[in-house]
PDB file of N, CA and C in Angstrom:
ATOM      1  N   UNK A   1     -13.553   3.472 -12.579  1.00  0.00           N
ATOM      2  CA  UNK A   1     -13.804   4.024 -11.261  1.00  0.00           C
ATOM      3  C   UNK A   1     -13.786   2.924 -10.198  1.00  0.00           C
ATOM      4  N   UNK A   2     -14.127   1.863 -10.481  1.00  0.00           N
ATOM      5  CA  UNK A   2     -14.013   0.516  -9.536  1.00  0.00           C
ATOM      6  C   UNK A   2     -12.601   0.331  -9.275  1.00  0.00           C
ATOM      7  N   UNK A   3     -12.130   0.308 -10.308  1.00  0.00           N
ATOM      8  CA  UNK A   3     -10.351   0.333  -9.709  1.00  0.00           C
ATOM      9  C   UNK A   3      -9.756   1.280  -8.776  1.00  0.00           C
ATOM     10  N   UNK A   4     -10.529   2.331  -8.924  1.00  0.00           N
ATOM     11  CA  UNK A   4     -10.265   3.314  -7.990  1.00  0.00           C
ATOM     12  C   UNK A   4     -10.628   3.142  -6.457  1.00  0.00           C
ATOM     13  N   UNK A   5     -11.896   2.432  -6.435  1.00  0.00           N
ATOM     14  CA  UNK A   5     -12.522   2.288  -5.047  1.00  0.00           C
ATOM     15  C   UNK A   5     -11.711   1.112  -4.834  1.00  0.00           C
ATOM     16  N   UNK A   6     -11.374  -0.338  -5.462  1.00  0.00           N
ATOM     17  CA  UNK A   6     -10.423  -1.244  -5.118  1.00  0.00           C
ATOM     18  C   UNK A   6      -9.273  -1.283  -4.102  1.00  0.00           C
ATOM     19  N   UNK A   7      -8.205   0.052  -5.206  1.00  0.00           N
ATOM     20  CA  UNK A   7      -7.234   0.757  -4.701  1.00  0.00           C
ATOM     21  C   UNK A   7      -7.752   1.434  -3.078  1.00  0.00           C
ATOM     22  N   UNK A   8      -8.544   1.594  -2.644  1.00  0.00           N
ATOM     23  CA  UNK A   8      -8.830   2.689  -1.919  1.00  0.00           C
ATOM     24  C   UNK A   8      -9.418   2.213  -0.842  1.00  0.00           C
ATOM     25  N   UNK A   9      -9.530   0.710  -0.825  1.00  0.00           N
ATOM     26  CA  UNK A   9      -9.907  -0.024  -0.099  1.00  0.00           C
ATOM     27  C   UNK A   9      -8.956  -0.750   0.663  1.00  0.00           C
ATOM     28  N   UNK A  10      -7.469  -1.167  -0.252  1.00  0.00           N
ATOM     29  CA  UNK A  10      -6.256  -1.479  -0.061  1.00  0.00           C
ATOM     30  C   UNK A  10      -5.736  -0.336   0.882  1.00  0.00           C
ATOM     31  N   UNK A  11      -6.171   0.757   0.616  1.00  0.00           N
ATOM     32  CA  UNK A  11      -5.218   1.672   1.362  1.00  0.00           C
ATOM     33  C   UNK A  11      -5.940   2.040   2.923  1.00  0.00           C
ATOM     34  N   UNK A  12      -7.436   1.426   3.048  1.00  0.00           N
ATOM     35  CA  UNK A  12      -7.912   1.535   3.935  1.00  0.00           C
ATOM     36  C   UNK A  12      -6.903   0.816   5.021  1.00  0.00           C
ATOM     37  N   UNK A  13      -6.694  -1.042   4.371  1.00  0.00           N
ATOM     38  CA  UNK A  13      -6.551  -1.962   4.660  1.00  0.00           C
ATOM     39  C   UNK A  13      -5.549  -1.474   5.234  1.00  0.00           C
ATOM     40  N   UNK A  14      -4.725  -0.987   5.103  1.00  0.00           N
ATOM     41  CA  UNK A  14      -2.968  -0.393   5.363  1.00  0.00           C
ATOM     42  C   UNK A  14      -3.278   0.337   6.443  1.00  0.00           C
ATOM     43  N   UNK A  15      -4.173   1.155   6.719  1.00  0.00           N
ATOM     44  CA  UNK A  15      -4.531   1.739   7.692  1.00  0.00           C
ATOM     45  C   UNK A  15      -4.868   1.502   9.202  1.00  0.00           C
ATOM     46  N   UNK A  16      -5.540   0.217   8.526  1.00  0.00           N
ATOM     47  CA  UNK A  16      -5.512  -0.433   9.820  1.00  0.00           C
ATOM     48  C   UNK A  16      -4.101  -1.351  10.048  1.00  0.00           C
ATOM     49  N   UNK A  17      -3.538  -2.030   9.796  1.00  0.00           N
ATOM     50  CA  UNK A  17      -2.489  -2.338   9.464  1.00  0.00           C
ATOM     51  C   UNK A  17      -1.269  -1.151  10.699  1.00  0.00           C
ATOM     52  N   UNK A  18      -1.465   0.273  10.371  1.00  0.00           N
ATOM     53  CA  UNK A  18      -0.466   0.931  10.909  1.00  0.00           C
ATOM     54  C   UNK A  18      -1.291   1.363  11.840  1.00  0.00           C
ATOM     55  N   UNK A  19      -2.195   0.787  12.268  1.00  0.00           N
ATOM     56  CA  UNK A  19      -3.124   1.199  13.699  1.00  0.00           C
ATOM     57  C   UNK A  19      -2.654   0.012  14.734  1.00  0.00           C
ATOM     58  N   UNK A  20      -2.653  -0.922  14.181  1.00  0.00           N
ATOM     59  CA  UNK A  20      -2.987  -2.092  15.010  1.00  0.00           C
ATOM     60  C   UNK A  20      -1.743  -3.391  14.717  1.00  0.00           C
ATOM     61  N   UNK A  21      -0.845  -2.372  14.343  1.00  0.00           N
ATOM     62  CA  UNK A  21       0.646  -3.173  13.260  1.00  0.00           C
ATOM     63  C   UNK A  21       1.396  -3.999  14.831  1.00  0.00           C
ATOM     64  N   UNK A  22       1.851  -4.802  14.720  1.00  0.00           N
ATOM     65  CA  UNK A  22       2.128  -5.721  15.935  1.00  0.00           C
ATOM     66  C   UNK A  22       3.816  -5.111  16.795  1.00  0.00           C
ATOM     67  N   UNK A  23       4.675  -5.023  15.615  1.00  0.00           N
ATOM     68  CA  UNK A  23       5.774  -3.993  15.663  1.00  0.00           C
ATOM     69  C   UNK A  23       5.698  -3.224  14.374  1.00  0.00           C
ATOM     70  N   UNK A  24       7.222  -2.427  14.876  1.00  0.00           N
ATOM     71  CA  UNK A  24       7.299  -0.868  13.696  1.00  0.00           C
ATOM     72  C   UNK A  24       7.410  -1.447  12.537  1.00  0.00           C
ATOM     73  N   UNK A  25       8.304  -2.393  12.300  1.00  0.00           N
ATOM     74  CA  UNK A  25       8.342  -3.111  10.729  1.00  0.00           C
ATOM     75  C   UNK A  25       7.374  -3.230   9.912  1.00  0.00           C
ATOM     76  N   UNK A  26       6.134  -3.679  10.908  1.00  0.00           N
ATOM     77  CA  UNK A  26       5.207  -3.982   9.978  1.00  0.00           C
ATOM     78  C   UNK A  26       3.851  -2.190   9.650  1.00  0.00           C
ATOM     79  N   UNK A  27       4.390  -1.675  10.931  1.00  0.00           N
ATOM     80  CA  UNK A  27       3.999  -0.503  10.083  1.00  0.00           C
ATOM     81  C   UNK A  27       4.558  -0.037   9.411  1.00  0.00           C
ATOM     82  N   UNK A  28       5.812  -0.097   9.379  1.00  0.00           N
ATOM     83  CA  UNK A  28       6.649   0.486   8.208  1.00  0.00           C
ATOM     84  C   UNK A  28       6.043   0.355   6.903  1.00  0.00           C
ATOM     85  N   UNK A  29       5.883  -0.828   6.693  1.00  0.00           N
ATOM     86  CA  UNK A  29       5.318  -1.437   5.554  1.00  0.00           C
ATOM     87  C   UNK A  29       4.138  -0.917   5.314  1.00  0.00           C
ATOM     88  N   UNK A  30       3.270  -0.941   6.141  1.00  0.00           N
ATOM     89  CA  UNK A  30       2.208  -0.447   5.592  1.00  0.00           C
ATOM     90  C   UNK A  30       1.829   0.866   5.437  1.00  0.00           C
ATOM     91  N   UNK A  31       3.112   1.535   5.814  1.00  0.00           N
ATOM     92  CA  UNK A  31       2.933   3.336   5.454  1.00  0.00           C
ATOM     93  C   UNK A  31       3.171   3.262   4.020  1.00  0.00           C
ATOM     94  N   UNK A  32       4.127   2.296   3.775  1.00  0.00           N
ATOM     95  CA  UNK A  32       4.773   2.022   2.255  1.00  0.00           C
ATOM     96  C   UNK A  32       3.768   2.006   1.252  1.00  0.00           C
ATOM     97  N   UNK A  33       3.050   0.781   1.649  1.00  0.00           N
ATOM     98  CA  UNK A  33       1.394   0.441   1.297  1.00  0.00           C
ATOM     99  C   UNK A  33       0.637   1.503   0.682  1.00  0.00           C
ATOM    100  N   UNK A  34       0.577   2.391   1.731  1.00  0.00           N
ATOM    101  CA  UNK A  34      -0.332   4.048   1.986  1.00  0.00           C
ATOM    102  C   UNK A  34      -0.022   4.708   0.878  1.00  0.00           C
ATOM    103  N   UNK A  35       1.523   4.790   0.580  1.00  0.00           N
ATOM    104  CA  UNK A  35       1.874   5.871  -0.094  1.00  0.00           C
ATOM    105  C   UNK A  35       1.633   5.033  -1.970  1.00  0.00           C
ATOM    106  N   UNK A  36       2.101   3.767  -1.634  1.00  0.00           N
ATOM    107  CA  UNK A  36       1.924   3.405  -3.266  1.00  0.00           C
ATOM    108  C   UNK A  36       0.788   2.965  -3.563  1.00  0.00           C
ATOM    109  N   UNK A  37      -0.441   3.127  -2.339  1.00  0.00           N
ATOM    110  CA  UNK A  37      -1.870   2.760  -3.100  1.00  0.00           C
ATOM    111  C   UNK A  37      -2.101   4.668  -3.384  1.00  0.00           C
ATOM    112  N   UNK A  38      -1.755   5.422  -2.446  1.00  0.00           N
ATOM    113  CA  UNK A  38      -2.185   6.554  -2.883  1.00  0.00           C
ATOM    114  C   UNK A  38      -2.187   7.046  -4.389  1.00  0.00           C
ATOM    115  N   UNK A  39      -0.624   6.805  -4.482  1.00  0.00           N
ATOM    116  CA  UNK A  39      -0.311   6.988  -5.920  1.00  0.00           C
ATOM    117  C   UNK A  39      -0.848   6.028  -6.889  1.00  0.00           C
ATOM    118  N   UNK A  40      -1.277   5.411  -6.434  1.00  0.00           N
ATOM    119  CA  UNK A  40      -2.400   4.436  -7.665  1.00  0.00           C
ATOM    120  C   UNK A  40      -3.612   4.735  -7.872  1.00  0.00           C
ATOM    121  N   UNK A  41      -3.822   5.595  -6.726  1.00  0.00           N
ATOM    122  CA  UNK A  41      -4.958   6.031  -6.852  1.00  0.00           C
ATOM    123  C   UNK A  41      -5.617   6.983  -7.379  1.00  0.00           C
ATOM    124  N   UNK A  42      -4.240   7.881  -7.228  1.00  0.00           N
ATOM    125  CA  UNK A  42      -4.434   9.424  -8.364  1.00  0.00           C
ATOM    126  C   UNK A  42      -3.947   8.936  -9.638  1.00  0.00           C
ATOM    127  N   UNK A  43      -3.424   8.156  -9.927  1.00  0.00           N
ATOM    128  CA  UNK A  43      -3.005   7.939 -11.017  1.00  0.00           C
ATOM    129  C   UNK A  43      -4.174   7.521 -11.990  1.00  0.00           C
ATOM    130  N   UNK A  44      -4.962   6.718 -11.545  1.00  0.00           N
ATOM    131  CA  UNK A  44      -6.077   6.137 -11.809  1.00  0.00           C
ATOM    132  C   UNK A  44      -7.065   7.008 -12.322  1.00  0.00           C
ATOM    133  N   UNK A  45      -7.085   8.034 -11.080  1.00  0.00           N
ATOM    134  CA  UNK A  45      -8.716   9.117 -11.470  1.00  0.00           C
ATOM    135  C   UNK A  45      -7.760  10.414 -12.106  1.00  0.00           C
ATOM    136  N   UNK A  46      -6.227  10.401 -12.457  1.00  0.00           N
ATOM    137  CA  UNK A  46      -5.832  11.091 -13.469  1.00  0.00           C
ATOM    138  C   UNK A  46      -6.638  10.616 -14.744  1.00  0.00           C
ATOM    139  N   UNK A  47      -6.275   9.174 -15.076  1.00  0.00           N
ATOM    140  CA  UNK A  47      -6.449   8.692 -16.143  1.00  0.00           C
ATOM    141  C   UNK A  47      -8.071   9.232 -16.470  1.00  0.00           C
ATOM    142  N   UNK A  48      -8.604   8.775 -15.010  1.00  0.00           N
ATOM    143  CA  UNK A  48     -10.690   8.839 -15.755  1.00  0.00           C
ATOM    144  C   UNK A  48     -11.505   9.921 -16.034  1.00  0.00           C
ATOM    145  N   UNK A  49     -10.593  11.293 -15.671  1.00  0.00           N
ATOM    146  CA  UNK A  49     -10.937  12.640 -15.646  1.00  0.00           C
ATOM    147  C   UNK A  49      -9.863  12.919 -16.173  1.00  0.00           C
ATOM    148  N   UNK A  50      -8.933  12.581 -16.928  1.00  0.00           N
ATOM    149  CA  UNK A  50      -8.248  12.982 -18.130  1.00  0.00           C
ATOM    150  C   UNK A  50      -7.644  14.602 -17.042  1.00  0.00           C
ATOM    151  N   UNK A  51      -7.359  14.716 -16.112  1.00  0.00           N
ATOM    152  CA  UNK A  51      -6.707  15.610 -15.316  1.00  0.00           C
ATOM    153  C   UNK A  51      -5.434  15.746 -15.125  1.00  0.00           C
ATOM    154  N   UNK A  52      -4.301  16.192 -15.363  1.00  0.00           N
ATOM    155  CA  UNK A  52      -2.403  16.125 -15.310  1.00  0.00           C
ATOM    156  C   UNK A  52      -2.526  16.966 -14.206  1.00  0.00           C
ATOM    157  N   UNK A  53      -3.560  17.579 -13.452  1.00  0.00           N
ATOM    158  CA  UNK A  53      -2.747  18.177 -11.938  1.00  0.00           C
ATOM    159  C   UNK A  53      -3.115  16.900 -10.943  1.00  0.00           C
ATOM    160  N   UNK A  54      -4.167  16.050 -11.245  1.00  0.00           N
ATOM    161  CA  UNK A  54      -3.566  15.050 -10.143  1.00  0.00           C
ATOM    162  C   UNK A  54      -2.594  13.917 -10.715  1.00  0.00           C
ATOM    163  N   UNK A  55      -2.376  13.690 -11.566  1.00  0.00           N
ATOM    164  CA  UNK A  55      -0.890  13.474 -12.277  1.00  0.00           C
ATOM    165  C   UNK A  55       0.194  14.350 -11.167  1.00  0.00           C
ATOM    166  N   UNK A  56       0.540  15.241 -11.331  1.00  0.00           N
ATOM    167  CA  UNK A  56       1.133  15.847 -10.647  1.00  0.00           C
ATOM    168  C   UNK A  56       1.545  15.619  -9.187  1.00  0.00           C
ATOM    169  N   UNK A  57       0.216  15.648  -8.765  1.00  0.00           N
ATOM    170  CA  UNK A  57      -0.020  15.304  -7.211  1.00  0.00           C
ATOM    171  C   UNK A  57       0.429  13.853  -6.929  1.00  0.00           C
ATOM    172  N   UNK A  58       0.338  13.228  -7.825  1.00  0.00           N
ATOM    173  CA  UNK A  58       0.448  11.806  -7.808  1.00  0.00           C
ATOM    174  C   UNK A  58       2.406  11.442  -7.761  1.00  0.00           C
ATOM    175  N   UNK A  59       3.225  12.183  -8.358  1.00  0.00           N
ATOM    176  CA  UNK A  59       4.101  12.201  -8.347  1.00  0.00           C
ATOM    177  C   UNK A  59       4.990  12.472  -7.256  1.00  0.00           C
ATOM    178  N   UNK A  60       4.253  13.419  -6.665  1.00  0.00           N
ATOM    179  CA  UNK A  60       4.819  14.852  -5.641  1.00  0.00           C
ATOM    180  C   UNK A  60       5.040  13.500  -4.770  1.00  0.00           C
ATOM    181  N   UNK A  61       3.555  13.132  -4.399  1.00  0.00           N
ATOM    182  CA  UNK A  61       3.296  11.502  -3.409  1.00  0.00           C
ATOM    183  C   UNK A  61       4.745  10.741  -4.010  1.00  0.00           C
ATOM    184  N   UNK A  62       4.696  10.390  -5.216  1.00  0.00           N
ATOM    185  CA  UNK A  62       5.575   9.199  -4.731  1.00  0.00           C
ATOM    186  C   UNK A  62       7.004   9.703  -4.300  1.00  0.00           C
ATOM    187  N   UNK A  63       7.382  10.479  -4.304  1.00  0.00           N
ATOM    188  CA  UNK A  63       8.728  11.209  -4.156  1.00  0.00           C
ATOM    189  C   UNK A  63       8.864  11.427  -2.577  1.00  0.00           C
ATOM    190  N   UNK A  64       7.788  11.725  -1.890  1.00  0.00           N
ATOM    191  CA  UNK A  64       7.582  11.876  -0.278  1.00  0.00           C
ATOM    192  C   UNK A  64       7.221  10.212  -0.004  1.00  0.00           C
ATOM    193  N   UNK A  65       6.544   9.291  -0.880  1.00  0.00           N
ATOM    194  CA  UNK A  65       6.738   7.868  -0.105  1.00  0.00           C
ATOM    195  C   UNK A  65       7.864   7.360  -0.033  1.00  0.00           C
ATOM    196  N   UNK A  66       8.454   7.856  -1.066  1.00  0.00           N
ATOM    197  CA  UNK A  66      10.746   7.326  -1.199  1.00  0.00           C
ATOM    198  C   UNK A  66      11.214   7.774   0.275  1.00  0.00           C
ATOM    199  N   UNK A  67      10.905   8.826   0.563  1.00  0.00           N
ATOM    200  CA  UNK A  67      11.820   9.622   1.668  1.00  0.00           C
ATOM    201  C   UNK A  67      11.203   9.256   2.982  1.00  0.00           C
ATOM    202  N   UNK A  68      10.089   9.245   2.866  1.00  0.00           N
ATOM    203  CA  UNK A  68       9.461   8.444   4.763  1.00  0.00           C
ATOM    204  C   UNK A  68      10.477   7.331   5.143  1.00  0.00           C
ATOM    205  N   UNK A  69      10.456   6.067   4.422  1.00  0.00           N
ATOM    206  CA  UNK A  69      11.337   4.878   4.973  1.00  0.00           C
ATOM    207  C   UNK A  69      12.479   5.145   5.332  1.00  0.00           C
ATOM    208  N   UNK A  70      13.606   6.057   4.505  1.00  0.00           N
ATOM    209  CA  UNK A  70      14.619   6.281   5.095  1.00  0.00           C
ATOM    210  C   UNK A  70      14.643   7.409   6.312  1.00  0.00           C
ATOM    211  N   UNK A  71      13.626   8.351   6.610  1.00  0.00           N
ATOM    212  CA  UNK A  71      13.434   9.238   7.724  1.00  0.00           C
ATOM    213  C   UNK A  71      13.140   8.224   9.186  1.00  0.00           C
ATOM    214  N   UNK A  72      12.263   7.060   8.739  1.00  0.00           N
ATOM    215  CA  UNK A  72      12.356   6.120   9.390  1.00  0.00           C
ATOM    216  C   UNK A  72      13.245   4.962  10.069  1.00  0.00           C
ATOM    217  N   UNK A  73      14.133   4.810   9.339  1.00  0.00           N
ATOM    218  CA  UNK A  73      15.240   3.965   9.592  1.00  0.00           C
ATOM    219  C   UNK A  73      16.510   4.591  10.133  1.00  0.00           C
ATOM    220  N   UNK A  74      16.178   6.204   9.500  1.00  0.00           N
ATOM    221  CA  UNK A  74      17.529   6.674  10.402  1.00  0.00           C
ATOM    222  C   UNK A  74      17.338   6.939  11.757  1.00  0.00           C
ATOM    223  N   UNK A  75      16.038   7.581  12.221  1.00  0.00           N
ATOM    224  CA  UNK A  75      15.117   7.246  13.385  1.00  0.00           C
ATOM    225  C   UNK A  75      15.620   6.360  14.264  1.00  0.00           C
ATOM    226  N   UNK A  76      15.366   5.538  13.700  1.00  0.00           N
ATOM    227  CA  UNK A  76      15.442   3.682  14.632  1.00  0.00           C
ATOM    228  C   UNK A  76      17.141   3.327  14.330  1.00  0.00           C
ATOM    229  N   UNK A  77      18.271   4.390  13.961  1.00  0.00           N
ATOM    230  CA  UNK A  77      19.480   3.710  14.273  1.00  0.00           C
ATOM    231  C   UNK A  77      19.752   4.526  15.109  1.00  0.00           C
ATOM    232  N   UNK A  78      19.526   5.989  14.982  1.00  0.00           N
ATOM    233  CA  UNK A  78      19.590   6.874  16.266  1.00  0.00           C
ATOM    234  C   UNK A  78      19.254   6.445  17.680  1.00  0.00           C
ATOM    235  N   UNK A  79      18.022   5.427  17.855  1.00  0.00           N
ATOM    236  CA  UNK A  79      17.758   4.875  19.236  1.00  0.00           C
ATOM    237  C   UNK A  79      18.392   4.026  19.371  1.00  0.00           C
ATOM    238  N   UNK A  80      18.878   3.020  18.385  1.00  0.00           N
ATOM    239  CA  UNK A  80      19.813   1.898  18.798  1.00  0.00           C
ATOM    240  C   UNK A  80      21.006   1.803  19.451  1.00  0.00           C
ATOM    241  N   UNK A  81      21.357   3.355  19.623  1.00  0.00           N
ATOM    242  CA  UNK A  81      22.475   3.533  19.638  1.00  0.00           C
ATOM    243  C   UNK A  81      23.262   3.729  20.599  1.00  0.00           C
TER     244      UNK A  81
END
């Protein structure tokens, strides 16, 4: 369960990070952050409550953290343009 609060502390960290991120890059990153501490995080209290629907949930997440960056980048070539 400590690994869990660890994780969850990291993802705080990211939070602020995409509050107070200096440019978009570096929030970029730390949405990135968001999404792969999330999924560490269910993954984790899958494991400690022996639960496969947040297994599940945990997956769904990483499949929507793949697709933000590029929703993002196509974003920012559209304005470049």
């Amino acid at each position: 369960m400590w690994l869990a609060c660890l994780l969850l502390l990291t993802v705080l960290l990211g939070l602020w990070r995409v509050w107070r991120g200096p440019d978009l890059v570096n929030r970029l990153l730390a949405i990135q952050l968001l999404g792969s501490g999330g999924v560490a995080v269910l993954l984790v209290l899958s494991l400690a409550f022996s639960d496969t629907a947040l297994l599940e949930v945990a997956l769904v997440l990483a499949l929507l953290a793949a697709v933000v960056p590029a929703a993002f980048v196509h974003r920012l070539k559209r304005e470049h343009k």
